[in-house]
C-alpha atoms as a PDB file:
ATOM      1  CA  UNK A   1       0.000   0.000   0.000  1.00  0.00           C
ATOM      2  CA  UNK A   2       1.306   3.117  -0.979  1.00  0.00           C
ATOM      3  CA  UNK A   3       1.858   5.732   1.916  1.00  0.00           C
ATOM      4  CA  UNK A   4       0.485   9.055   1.979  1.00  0.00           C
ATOM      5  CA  UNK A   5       2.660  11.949   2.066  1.00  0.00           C
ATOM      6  CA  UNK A   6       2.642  14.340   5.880  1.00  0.00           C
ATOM      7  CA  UNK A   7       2.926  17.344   3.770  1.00  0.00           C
ATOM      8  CA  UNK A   8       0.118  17.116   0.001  1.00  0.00           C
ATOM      9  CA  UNK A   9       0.297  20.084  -2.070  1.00  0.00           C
ATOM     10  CA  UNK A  10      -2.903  21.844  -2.605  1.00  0.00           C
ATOM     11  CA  UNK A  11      -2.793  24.857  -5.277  1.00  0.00           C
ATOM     12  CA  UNK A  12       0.280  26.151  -7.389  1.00  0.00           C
ATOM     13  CA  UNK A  13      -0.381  29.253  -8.853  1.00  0.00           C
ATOM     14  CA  UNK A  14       2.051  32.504 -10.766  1.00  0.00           C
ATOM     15  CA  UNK A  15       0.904  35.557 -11.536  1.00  0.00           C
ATOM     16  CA  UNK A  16       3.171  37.964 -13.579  1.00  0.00           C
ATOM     17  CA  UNK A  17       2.330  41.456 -14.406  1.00  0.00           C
ATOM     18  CA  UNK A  18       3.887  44.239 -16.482  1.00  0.00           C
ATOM     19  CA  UNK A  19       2.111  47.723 -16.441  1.00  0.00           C
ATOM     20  CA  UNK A  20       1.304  50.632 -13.761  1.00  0.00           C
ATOM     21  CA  UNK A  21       0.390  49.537 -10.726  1.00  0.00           C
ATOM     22  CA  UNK A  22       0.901  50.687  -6.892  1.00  0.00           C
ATOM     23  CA  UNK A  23       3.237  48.615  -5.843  1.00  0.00           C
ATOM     24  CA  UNK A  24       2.748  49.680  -1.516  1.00  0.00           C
ATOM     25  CA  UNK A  25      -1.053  49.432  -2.334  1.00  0.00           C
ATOM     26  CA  UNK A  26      -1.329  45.971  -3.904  1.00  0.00           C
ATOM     27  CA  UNK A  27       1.384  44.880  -1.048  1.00  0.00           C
ATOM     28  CA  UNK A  28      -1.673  46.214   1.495  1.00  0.00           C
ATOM     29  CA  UNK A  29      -3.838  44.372  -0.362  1.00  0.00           C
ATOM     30  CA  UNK A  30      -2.507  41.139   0.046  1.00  0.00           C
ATOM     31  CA  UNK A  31      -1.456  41.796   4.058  1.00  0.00           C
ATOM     32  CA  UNK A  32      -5.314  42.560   4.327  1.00  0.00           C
ATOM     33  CA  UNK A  33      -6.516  39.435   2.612  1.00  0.00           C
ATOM     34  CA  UNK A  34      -4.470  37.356   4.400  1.00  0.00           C
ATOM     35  CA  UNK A  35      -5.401  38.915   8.026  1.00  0.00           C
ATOM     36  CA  UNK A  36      -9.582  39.103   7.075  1.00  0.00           C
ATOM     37  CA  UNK A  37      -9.375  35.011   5.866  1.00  0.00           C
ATOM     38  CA  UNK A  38      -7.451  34.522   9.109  1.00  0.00           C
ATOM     39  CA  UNK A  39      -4.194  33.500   7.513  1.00  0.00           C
ATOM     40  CA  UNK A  40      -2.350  36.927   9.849  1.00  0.00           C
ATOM     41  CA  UNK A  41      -3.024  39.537  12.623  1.00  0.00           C
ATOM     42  CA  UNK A  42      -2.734  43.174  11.724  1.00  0.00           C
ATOM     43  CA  UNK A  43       0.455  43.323  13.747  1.00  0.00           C
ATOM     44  CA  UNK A  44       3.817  43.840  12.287  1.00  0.00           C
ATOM     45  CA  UNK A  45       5.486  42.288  14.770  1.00  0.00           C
ATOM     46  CA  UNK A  46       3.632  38.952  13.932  1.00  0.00           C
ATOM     47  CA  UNK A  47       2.754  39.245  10.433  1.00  0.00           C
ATOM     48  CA  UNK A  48       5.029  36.061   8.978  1.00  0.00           C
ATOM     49  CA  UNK A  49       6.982  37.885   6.637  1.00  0.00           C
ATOM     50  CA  UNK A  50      10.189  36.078   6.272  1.00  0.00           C
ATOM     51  CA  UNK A  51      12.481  38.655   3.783  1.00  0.00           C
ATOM     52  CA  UNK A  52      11.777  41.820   2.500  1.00  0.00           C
ATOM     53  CA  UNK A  53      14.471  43.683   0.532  1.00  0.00           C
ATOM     54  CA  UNK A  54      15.229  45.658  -2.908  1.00  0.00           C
ATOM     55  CA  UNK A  55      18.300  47.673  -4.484  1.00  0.00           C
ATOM     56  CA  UNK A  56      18.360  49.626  -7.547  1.00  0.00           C
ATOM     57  CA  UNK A  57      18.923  47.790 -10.520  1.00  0.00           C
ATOM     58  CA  UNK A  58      21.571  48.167 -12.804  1.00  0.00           C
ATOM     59  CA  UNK A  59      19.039  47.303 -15.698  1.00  0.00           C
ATOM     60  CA  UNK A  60      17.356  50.384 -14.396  1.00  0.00           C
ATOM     61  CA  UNK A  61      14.595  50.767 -11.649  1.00  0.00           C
ATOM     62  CA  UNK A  62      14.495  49.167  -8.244  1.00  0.00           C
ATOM     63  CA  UNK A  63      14.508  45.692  -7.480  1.00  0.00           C
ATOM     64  CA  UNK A  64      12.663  44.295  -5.115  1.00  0.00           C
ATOM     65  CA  UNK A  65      12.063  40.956  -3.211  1.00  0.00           C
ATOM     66  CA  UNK A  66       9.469  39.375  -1.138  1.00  0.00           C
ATOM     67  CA  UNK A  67       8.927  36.335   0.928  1.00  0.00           C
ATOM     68  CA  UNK A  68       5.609  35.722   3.543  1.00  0.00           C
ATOM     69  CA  UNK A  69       5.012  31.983   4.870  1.00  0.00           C
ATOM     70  CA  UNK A  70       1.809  32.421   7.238  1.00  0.00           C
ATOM     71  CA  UNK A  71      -0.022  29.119   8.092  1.00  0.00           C
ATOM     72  CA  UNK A  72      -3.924  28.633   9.078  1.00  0.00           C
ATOM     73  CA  UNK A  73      -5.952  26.176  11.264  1.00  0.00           C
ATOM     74  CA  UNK A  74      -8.492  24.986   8.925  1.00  0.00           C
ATOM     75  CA  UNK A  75     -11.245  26.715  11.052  1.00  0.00           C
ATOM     76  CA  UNK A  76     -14.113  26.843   8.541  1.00  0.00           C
ATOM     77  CA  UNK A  77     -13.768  22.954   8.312  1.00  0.00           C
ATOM     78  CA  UNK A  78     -15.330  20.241   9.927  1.00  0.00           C
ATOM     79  CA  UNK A  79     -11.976  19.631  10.962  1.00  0.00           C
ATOM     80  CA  UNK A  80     -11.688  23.009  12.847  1.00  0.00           C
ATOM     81  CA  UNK A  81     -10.948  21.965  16.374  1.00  0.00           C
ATOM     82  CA  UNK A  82      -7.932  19.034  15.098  1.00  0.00           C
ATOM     83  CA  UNK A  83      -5.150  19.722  16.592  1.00  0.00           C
ATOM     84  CA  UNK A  84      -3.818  17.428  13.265  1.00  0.00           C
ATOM     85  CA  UNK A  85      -3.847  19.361  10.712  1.00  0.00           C
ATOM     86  CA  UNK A  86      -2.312  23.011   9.439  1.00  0.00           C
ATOM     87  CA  UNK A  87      -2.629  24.975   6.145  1.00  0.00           C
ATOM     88  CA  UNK A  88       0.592  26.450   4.768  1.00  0.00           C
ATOM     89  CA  UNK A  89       0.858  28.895   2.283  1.00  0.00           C
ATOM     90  CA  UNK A  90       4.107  30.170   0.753  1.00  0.00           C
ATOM     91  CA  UNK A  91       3.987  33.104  -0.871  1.00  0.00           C
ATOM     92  CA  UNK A  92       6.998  34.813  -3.015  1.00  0.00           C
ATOM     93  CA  UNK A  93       7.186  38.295  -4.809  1.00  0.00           C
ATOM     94  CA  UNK A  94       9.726  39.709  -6.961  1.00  0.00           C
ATOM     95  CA  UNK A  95       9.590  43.149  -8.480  1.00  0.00           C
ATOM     96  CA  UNK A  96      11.645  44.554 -11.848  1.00  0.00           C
ATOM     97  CA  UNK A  97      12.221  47.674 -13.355  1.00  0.00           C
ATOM     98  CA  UNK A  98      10.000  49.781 -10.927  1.00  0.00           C
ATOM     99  CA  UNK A  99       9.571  53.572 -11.019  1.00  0.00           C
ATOM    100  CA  UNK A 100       7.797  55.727 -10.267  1.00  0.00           C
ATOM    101  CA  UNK A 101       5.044  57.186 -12.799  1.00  0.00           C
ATOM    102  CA  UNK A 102       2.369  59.674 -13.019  1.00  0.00           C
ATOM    103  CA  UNK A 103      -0.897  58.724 -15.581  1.00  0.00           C
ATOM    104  CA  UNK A 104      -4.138  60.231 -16.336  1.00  0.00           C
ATOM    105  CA  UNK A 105      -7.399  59.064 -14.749  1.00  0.00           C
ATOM    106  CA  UNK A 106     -10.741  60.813 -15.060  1.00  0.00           C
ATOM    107  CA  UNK A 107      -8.810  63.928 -16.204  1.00  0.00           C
ATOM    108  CA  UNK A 108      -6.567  63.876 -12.819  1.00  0.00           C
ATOM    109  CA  UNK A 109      -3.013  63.104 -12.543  1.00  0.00           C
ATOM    110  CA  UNK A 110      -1.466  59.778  -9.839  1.00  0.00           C
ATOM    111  CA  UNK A 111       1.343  59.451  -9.041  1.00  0.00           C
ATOM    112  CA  UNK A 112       2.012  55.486  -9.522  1.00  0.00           C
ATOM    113  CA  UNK A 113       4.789  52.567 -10.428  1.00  0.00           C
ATOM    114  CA  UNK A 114       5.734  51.229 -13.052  1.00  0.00           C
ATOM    115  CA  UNK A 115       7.314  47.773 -13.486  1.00  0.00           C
ATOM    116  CA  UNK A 116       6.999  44.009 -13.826  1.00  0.00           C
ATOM    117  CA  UNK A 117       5.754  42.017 -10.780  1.00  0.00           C
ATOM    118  CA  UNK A 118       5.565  38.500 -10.591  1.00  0.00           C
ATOM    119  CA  UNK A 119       3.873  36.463  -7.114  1.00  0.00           C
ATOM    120  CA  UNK A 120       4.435  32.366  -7.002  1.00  0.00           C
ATOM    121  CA  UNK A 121       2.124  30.814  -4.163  1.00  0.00           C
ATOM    122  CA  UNK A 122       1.697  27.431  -3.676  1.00  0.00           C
ATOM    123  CA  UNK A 123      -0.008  25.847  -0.194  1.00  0.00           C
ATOM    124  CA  UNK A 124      -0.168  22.604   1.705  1.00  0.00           C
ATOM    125  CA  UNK A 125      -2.000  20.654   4.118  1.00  0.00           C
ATOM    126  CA  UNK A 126       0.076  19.589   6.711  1.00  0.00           C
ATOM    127  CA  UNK A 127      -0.293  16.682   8.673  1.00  0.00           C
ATOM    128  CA  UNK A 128       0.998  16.142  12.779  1.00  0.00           C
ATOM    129  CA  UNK A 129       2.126  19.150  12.358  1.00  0.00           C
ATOM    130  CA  UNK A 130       2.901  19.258  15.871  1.00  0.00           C
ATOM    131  CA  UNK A 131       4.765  16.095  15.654  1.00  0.00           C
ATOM    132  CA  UNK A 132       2.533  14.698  18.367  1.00  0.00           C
ATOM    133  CA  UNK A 133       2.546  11.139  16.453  1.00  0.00           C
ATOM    134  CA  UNK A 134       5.954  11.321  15.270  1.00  0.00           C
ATOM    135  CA  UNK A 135       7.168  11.496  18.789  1.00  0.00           C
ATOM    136  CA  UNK A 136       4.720   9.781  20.582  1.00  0.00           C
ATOM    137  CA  UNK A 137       6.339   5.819  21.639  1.00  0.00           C
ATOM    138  CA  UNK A 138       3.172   3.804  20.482  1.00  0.00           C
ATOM    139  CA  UNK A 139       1.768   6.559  17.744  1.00  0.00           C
ATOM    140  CA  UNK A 140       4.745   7.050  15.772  1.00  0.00           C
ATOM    141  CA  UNK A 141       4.644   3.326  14.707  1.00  0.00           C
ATOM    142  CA  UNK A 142       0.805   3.937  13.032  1.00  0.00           C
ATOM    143  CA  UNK A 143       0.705   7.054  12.013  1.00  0.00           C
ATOM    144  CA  UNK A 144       1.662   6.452   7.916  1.00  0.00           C
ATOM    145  CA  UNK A 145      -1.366   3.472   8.215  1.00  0.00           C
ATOM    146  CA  UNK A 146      -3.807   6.113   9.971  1.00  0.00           C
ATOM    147  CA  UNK A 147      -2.840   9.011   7.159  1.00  0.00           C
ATOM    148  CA  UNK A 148      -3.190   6.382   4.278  1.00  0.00           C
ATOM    149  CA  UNK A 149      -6.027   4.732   5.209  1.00  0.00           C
ATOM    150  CA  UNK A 150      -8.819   6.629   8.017  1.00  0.00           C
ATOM    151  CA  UNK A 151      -7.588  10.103   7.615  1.00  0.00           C
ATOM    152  CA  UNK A 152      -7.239  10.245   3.362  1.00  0.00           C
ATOM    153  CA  UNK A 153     -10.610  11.172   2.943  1.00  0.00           C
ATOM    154  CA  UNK A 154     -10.336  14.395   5.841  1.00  0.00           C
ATOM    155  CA  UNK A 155      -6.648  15.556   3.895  1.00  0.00           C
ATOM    156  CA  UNK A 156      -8.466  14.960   0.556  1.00  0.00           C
ATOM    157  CA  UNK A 157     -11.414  17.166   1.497  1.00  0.00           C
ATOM    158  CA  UNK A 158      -8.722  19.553   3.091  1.00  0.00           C
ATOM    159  CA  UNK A 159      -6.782  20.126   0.248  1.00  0.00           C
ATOM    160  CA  UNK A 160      -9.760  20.591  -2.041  1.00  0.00           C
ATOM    161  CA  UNK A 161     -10.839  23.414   0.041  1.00  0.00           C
ATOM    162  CA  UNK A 162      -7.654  25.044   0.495  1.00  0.00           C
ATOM    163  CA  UNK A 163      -6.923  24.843  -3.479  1.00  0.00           C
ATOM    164  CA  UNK A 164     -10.376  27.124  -3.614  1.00  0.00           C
ATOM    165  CA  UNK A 165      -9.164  29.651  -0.737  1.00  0.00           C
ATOM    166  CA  UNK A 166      -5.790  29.709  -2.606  1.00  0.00           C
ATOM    167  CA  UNK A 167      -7.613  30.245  -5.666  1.00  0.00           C
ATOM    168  CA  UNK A 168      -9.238  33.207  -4.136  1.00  0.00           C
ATOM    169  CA  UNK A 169      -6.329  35.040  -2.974  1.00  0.00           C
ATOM    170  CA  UNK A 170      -5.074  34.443  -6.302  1.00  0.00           C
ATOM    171  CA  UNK A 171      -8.187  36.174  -8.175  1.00  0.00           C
ATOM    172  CA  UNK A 172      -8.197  38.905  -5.179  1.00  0.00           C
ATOM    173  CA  UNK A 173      -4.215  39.903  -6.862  1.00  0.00           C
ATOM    174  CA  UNK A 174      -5.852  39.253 -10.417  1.00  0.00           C
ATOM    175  CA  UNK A 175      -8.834  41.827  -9.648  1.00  0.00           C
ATOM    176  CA  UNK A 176      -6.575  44.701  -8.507  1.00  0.00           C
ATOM    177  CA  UNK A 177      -4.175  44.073 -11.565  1.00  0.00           C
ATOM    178  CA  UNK A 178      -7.168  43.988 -13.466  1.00  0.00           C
ATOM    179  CA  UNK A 179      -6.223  40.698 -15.254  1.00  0.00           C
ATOM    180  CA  UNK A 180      -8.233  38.568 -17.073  1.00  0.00           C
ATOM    181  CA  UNK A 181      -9.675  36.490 -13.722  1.00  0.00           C
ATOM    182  CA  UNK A 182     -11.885  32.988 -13.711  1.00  0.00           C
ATOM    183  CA  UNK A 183     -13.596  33.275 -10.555  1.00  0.00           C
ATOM    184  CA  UNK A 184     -15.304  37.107  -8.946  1.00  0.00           C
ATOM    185  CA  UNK A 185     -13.263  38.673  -6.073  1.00  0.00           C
ATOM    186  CA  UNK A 186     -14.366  41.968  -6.411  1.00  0.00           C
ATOM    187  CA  UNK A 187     -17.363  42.280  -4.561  1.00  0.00           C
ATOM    188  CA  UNK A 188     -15.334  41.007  -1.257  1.00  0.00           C
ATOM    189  CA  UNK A 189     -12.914  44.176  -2.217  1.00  0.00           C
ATOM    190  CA  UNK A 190     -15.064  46.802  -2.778  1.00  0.00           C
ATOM    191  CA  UNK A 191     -14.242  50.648  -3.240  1.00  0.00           C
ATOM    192  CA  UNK A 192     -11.352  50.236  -0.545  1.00  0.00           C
ATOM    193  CA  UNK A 193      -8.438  48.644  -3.732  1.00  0.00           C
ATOM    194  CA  UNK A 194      -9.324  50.681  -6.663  1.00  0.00           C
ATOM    195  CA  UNK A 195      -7.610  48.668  -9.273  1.00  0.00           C
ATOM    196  CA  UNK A 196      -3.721  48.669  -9.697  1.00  0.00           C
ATOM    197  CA  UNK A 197      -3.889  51.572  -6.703  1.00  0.00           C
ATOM    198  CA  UNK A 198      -5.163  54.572  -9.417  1.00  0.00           C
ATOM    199  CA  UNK A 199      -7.686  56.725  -9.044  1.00  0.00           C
ATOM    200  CA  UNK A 200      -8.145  56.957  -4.626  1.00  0.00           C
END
């Protein structure tokens, strides 16, 4: 019998973007997604941002990196009180060529960027997470039968609806780029991200 992996890869996702956009605006964006699905807290201090850098390019334009890892209970689940199970997103941006810009909307001038932006996020469902089984004398010895066997059908379910809140976030980034999208995000936006950070 085959085992089932701790660690099973729900969503992969990329989205690239070259045009104006507001670079500080669409980074709010995101931090305010992640802290309204749960994902973060509004604090600094324990917002999981891992690196955050840039330097001016010698193509021209700043350069700019950066790297959040938060993780989730799933609490809208019917798995919401497990102490078993963790969502894990990773989520990596890297910025080109960015100035700064002014355009035209509704005869009045922004100031904006302009640039090339691209975001990779991919996220996980994590299993003992806690390593409770792992270390645990009796536990540790039944835990690959217990994931492979009684507890597929919960990390199956689990995945599918963390692929759907990736998804989301996804189409949330789409929306304020205003990229061709597959699934509606803006209503959950509303007036607060005008698109690519023009026109507040």
């Amino acid at each position: 019998m085959a085992m089932y992996p701790k660690r099973v890869k729900a969503a992969q996702f990329r989205v690239k973007f070259k045009d104006n956009f507001h670079l500080k605006n669409l980074y709010y964006l995101m931090h305010e997604w992640l802290v309204q699905e749960e994902w973060a807290t509004r604090s600094d201090k324990d917002f999981p941002e891992i690196f955050n850098g840039q330097n001016e390019s010698a193509l021209g334009g700043t350069e700019a990196w950066f790297v959040w890892r938060p993780t989730k209970a799933p609490t809208k689940t019917n798995y919401a009180n497990s102490n078993y199970y963790r969502w894990e997103m990773n989520i990596s941006g890297h910025v080109i060529l960015l100035r700064s810009v002014e355009v035209m909307k509704d005869g009045k001038k922004f100031k904006t960027n302009w640039g090339e932006i691209e975001i990779l996020i991919d996220s996980w469902v994590v299993t003992d997470y806690k390593k409770e089984w792992e270390n645990h004398p009796f536990l540790k010895h039944i835990s690959d039968v217990f994931r492979s066997r009684l507890f597929k059908k919960q990390i199956v379910s689990l995945r599918d609806q963390l692929h759907r809140e990736t998804y989301r976030f996804r189409e949330a980034i789409k929306d304020y780029l205003e990229m061709r999208m597959d699934l509606p995000e803006s209503e959950s936006q509303g007036e607060f991200f005008p698109r690519k950070g023009i026109g507040e």
